[in-house]
C-alpha atoms as a PDB file:
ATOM      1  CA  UNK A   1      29.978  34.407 -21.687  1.00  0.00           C
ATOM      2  CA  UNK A   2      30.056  34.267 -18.183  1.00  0.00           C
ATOM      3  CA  UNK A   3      29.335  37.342 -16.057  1.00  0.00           C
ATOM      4  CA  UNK A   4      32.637  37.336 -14.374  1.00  0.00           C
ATOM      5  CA  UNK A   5      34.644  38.116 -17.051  1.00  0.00           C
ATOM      6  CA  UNK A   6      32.133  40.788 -18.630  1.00  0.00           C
ATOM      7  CA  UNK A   7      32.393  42.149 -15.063  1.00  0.00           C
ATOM      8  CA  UNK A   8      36.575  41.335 -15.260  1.00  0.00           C
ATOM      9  CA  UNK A   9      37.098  43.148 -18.821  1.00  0.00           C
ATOM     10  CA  UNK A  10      34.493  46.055 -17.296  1.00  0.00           C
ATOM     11  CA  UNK A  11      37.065  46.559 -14.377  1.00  0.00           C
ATOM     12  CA  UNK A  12      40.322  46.509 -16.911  1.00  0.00           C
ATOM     13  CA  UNK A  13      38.461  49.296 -18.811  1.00  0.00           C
ATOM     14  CA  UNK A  14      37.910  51.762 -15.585  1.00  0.00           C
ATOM     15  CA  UNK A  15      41.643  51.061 -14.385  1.00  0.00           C
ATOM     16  CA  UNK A  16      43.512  52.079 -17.696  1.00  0.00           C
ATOM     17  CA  UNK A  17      45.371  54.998 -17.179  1.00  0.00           C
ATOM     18  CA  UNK A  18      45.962  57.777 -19.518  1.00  0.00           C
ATOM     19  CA  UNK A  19      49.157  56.810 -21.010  1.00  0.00           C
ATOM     20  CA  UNK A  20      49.354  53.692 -23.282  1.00  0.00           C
ATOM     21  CA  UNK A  21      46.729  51.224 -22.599  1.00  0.00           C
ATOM     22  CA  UNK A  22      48.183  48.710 -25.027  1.00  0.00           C
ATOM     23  CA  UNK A  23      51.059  47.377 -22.402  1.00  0.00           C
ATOM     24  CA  UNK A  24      47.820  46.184 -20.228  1.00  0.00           C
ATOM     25  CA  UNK A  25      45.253  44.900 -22.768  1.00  0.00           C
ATOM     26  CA  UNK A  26      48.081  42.718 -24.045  1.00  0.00           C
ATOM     27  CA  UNK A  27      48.817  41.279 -20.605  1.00  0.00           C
ATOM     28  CA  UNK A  28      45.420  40.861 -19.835  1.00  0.00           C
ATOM     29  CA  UNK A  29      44.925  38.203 -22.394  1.00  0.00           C
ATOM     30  CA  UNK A  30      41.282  39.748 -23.794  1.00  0.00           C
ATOM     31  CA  UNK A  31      43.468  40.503 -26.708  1.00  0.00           C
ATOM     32  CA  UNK A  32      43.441  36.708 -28.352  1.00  0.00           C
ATOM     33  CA  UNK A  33      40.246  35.994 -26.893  1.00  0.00           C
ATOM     34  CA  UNK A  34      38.485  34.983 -29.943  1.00  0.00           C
ATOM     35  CA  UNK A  35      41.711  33.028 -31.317  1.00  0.00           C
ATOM     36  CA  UNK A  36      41.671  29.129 -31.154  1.00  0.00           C
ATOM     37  CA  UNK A  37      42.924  27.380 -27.963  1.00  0.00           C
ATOM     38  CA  UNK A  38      45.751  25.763 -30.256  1.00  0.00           C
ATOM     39  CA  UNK A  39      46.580  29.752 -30.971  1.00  0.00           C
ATOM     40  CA  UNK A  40      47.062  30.307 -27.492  1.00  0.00           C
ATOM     41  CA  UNK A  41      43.307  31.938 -27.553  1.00  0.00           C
ATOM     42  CA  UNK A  42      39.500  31.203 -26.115  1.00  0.00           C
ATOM     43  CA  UNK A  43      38.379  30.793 -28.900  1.00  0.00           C
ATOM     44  CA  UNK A  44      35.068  32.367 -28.137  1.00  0.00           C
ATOM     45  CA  UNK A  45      32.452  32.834 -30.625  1.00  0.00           C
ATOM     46  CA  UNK A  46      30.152  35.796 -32.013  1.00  0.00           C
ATOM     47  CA  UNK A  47      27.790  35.801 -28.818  1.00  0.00           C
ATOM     48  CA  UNK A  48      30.543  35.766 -26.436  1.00  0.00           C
ATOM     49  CA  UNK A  49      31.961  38.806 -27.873  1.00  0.00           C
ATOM     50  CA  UNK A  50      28.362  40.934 -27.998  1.00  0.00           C
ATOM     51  CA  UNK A  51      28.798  41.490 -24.410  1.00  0.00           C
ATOM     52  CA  UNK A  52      32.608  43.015 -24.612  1.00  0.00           C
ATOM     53  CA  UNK A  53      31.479  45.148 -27.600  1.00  0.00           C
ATOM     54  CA  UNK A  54      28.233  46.437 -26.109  1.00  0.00           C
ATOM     55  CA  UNK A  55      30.621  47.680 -22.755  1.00  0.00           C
ATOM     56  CA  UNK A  56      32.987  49.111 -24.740  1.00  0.00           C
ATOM     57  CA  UNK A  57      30.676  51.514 -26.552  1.00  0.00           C
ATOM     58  CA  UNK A  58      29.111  52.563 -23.074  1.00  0.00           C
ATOM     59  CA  UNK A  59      33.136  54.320 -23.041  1.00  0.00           C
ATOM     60  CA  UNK A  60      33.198  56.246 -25.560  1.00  0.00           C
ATOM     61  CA  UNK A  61      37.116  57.159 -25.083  1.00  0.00           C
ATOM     62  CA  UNK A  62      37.876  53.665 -24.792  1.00  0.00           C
ATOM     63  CA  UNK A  63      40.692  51.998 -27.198  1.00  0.00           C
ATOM     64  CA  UNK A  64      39.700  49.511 -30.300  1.00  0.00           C
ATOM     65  CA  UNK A  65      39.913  46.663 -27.819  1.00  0.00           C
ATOM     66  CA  UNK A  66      37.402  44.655 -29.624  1.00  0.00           C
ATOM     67  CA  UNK A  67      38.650  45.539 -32.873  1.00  0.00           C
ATOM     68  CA  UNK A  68      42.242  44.369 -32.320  1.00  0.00           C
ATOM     69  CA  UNK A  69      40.654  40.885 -30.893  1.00  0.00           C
ATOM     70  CA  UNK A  70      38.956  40.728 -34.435  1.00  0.00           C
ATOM     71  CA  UNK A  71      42.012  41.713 -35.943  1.00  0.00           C
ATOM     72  CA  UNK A  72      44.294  39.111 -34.354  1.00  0.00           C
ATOM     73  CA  UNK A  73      42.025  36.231 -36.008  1.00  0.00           C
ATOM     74  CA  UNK A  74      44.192  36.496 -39.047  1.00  0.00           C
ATOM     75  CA  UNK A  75      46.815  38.952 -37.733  1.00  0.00           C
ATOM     76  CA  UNK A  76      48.163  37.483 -34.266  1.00  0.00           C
ATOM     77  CA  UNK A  77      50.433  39.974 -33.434  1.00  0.00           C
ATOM     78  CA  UNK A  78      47.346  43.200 -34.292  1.00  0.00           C
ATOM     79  CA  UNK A  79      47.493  46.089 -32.177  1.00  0.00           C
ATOM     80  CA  UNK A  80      45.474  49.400 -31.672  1.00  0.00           C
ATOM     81  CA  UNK A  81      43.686  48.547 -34.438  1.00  0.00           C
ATOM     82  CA  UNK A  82      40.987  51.302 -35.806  1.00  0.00           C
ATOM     83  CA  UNK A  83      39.150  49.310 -38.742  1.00  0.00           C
ATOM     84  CA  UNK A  84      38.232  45.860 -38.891  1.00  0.00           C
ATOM     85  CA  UNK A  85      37.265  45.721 -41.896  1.00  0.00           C
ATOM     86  CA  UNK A  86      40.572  46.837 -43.634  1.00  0.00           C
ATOM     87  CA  UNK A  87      42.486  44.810 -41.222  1.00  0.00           C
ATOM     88  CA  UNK A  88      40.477  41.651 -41.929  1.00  0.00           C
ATOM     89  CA  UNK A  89      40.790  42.450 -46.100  1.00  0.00           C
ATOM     90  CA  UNK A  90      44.424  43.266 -45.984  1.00  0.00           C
ATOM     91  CA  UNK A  91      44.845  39.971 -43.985  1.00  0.00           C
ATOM     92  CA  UNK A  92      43.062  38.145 -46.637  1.00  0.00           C
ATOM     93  CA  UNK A  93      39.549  37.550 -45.676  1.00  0.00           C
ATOM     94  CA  UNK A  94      36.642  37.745 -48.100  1.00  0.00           C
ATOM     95  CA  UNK A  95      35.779  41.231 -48.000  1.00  0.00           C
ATOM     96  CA  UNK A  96      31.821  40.603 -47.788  1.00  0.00           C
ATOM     97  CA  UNK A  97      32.609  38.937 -44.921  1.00  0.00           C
ATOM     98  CA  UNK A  98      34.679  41.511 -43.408  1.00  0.00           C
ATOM     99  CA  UNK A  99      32.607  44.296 -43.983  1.00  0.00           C
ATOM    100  CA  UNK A 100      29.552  42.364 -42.213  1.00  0.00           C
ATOM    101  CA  UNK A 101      31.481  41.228 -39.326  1.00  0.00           C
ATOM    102  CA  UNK A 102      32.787  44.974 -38.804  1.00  0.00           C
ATOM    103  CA  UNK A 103      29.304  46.397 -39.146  1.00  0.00           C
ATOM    104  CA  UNK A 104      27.987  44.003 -36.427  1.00  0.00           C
ATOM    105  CA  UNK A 105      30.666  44.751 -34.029  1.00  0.00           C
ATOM    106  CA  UNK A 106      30.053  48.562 -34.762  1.00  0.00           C
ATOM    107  CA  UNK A 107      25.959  48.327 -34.231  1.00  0.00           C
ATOM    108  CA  UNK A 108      26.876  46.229 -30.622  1.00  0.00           C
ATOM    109  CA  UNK A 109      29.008  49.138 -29.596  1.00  0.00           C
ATOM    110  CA  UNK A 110      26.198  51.522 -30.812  1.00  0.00           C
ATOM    111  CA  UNK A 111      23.929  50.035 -28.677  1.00  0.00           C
ATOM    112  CA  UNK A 112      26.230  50.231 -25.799  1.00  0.00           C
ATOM    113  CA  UNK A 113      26.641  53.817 -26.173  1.00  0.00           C
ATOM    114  CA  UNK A 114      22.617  54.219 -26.715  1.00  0.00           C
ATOM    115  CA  UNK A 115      22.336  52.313 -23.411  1.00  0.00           C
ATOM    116  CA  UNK A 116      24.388  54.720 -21.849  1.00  0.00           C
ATOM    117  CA  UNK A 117      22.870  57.716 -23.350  1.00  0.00           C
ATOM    118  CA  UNK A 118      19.596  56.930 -21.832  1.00  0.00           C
ATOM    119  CA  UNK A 119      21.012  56.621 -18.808  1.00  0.00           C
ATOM    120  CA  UNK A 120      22.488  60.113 -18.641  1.00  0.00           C
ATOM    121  CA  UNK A 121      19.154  61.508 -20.089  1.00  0.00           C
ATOM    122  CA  UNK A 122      17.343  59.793 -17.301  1.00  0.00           C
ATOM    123  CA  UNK A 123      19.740  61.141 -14.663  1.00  0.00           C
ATOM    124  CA  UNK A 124      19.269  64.337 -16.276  1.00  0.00           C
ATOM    125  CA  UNK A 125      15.558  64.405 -16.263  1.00  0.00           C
ATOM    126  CA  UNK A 126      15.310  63.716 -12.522  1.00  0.00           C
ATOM    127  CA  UNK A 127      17.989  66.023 -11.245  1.00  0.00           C
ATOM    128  CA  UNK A 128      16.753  68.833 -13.397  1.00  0.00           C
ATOM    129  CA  UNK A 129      14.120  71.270 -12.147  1.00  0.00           C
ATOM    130  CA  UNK A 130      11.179  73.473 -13.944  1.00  0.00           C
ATOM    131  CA  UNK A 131       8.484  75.275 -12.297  1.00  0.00           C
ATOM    132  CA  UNK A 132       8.913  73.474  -8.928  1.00  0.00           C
ATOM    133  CA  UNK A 133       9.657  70.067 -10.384  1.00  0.00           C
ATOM    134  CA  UNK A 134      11.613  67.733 -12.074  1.00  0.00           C
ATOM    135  CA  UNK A 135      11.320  67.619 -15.922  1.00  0.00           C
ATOM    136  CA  UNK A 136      10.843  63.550 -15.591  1.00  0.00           C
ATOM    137  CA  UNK A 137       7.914  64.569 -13.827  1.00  0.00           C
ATOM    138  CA  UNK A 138       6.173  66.176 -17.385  1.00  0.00           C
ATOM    139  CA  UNK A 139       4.218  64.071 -19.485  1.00  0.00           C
ATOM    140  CA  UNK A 140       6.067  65.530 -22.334  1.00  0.00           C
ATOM    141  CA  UNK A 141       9.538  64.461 -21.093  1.00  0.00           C
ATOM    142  CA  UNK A 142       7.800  61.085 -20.209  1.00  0.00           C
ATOM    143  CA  UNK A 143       6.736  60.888 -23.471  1.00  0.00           C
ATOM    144  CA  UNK A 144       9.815  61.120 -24.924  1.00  0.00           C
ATOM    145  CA  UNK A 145      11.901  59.097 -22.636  1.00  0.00           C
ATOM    146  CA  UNK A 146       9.397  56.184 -23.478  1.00  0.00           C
ATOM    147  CA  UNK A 147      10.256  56.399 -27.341  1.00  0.00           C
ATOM    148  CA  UNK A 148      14.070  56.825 -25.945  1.00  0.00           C
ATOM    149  CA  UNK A 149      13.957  53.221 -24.457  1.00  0.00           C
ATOM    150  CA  UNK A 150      11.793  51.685 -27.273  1.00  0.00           C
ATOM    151  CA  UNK A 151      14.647  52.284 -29.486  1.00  0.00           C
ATOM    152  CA  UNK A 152      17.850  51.511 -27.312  1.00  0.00           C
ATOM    153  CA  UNK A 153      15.917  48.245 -26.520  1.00  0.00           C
ATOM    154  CA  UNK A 154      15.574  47.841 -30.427  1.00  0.00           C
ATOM    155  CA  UNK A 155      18.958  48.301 -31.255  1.00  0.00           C
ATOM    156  CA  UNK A 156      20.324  46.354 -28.383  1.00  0.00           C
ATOM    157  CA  UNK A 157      17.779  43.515 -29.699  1.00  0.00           C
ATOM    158  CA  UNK A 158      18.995  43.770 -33.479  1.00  0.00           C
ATOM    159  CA  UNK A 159      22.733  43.825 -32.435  1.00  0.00           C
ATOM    160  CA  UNK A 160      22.632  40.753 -30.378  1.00  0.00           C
ATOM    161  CA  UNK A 161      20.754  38.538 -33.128  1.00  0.00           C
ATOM    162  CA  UNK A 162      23.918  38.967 -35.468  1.00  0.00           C
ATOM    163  CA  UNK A 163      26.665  37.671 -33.035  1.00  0.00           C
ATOM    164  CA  UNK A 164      25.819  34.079 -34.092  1.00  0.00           C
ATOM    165  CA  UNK A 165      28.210  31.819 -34.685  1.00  0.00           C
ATOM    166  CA  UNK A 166      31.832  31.664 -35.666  1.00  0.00           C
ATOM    167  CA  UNK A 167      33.425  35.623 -36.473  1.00  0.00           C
ATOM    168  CA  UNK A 168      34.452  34.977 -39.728  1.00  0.00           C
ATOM    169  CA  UNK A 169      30.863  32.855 -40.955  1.00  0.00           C
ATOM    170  CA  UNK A 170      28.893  36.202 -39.782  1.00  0.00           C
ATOM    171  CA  UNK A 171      25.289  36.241 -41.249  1.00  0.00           C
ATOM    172  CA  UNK A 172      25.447  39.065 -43.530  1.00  0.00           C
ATOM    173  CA  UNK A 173      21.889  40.103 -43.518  1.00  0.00           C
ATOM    174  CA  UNK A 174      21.525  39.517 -39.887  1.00  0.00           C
ATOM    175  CA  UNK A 175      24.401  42.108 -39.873  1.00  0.00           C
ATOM    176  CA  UNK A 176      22.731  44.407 -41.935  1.00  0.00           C
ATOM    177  CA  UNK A 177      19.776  44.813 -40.154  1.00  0.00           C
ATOM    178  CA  UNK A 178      21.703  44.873 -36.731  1.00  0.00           C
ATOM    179  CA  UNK A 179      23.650  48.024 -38.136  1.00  0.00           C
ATOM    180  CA  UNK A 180      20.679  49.245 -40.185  1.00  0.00           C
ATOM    181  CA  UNK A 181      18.519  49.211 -36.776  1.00  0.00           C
ATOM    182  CA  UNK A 182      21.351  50.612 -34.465  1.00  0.00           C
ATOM    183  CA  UNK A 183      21.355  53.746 -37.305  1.00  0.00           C
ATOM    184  CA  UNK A 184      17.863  54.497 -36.889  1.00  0.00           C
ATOM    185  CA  UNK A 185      17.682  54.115 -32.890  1.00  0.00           C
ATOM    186  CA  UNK A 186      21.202  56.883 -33.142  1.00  0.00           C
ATOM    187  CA  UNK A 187      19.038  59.577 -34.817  1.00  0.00           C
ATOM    188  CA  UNK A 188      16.019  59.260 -32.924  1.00  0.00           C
ATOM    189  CA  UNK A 189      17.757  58.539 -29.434  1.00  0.00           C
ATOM    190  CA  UNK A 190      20.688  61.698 -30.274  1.00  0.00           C
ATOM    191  CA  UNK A 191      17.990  63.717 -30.841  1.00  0.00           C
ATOM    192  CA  UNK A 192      15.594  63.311 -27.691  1.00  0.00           C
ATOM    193  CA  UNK A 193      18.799  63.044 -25.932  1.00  0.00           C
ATOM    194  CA  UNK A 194      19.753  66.948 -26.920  1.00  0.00           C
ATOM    195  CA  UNK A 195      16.235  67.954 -26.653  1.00  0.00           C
ATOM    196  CA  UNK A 196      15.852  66.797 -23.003  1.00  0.00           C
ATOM    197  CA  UNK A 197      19.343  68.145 -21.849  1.00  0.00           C
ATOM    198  CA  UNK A 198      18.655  71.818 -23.763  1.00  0.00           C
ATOM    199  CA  UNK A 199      21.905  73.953 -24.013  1.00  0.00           C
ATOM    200  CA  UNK A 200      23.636  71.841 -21.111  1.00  0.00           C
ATOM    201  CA  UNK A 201      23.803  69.388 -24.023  1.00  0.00           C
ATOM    202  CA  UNK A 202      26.085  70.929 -26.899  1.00  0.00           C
ATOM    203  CA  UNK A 203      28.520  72.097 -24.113  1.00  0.00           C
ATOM    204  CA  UNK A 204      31.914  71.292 -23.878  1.00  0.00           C
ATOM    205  CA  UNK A 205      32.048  70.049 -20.221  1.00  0.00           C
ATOM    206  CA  UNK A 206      29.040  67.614 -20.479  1.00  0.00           C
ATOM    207  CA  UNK A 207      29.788  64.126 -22.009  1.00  0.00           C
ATOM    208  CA  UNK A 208      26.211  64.132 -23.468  1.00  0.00           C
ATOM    209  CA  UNK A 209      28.350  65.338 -26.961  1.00  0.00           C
ATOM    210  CA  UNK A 210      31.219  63.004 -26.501  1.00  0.00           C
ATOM    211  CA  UNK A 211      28.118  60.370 -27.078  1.00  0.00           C
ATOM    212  CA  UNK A 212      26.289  61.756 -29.706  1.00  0.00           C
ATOM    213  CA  UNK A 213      29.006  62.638 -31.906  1.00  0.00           C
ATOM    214  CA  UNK A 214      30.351  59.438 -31.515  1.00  0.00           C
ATOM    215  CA  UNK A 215      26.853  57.869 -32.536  1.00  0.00           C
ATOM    216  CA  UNK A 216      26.609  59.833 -35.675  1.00  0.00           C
ATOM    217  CA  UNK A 217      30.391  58.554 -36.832  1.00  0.00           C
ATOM    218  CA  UNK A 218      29.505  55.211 -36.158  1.00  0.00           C
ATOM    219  CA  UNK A 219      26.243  55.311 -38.045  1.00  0.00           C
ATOM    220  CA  UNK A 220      28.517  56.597 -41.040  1.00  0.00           C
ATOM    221  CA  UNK A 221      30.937  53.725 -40.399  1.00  0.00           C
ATOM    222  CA  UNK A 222      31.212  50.412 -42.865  1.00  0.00           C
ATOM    223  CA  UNK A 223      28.103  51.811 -44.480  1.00  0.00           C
ATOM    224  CA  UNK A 224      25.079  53.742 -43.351  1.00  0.00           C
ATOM    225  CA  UNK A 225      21.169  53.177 -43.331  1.00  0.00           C
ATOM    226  CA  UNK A 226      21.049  53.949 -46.565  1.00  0.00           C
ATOM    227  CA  UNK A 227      23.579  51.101 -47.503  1.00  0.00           C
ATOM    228  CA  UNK A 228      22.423  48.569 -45.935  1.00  0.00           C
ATOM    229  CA  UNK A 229      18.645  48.884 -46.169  1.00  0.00           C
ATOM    230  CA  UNK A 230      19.722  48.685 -50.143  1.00  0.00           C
ATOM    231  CA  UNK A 231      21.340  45.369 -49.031  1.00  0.00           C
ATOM    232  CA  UNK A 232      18.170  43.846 -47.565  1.00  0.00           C
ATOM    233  CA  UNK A 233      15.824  45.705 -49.913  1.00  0.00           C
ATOM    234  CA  UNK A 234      18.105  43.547 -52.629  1.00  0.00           C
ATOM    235  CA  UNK A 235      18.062  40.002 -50.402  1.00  0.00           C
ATOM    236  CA  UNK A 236      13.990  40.118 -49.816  1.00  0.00           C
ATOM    237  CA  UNK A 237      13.481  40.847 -54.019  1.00  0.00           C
ATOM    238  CA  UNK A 238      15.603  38.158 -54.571  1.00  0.00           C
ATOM    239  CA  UNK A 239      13.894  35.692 -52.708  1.00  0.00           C
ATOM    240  CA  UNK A 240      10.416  34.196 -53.304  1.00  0.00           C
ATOM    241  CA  UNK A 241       9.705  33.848 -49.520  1.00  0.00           C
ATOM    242  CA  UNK A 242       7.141  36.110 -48.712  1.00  0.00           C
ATOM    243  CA  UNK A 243       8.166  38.827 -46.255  1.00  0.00           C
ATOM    244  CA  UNK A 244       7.217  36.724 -42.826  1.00  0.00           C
ATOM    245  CA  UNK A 245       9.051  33.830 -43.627  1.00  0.00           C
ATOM    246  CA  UNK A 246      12.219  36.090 -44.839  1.00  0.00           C
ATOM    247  CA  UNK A 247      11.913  38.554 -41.746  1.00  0.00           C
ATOM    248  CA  UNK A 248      11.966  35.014 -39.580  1.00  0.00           C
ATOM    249  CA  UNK A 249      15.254  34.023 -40.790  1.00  0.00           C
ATOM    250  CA  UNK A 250      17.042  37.192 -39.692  1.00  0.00           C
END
């Protein structure tokens, strides 16, 4: 996908208003993106979406945008739609399917929101001032900021390598790791994130909460870790590829 419309949906996003957004996504036309161009769509594919999905989960107020575009593959006329993957089942589509398509979509917006959480801790860091310094300035903080980007970078990574392909023909086990990755990187990244910020952090008036809480539902949503590491735990035993040649076809 082109940068102009990543930078074009980006711009919709910041000028919704508080009332209903639903008036202006639908006149937009990002709604039937992913439809067919008979449907009066784009008909865009997985890797065109990653980019809408990881900007919408830098927002973490924004409305289910990308899951009403899913939605409207088998339900045109879809809106504000919360879960894909009951949308998708109720609509008829093979449920494996649905679940895996959902769990990508949720691990891109993850990353988004990791993205952006490392970019407030960062911010943080340099504004905030210890002993006549800033805290970036500590080897400690360093440190930890270092392991910070390691996994936002991981997620981001393990996200992208699922949106292959046509929605609907998702690779389930590149889903699984996507969302199984994007779970781990949440707990490690939430918690440097709260560490770094201190008691600023768990305030109502910083938006450091608004991300981390969101994280932790997400992680929870169309399965955890736990879930899905059971999923490829079950694909690898079942196979008699050897662990390199498996871990190369995810």
């Amino acid at each position: 996908m082109s940068d102009l419309i990543v930078e074009q949906f980006s711009r919709m996003l910041d000028g919704l208003g508080t009332g209903d957004p639903w008036p202006t996504l639908e006149a937009s036309g990002f709604l039937d993106l992913l439809r067919s161009e008979d449907d009066g769509g784009a008909g865009l594919q997985l890797s065109d979406l990653f980019p809408l999905a990881f900007e919408i989960g830098r927002r973490p107020d924004a409305p289910a945008v990308i899951e009403t575009m899913v939605a409207r593959l088998k339900t045109p006329a879809a809106v504000n739609v919360q879960d894909i993957q009951a949308a998708l089942t109720s609509a008829g589509a093979e449920p494996s399917s649905a679940r895996a398509l959902a769990a990508a979509v949720t691990a891109a917006q993850m990353a988004g929101a990791l993205e952006r959480l490392q970019e407030l801790t960062i911010e943080y860091a340099g504004a905030r001032r210890q002993f006549g310094r800033e805290i970036s300035k500590f080897q400690a903080i360093q440190q930890q900021i270092s392991v910070m980007a390691e996994e936002v970078m991981a997620a981001r990574m393990a996200a992208q390598k699922a949106f292959v392909g046509q929605p609907l023909e998702i690779a389930h086990m590149r889903a699984a790791a996507a969302k199984l990755r994007a779970g781990q990187a949440a707990q490690a990244v939430c918690a440097i994130a709260h560490a770094v910020h201190g008691a600023i952090g768990v305030s109502q008036e910083h938006p450091l909460h608004l991300f981390t809480g969101r994280l932790h539902d997400l992680r929870m949503a169309h399965g955890g870790e736990s879930y899905w590491a059971g999923r490829l735990g079950q694909w690898a035993l079942s196979s008699a590829e050897d662990f390199t040649a498996l871990a190369r076809q995810l």
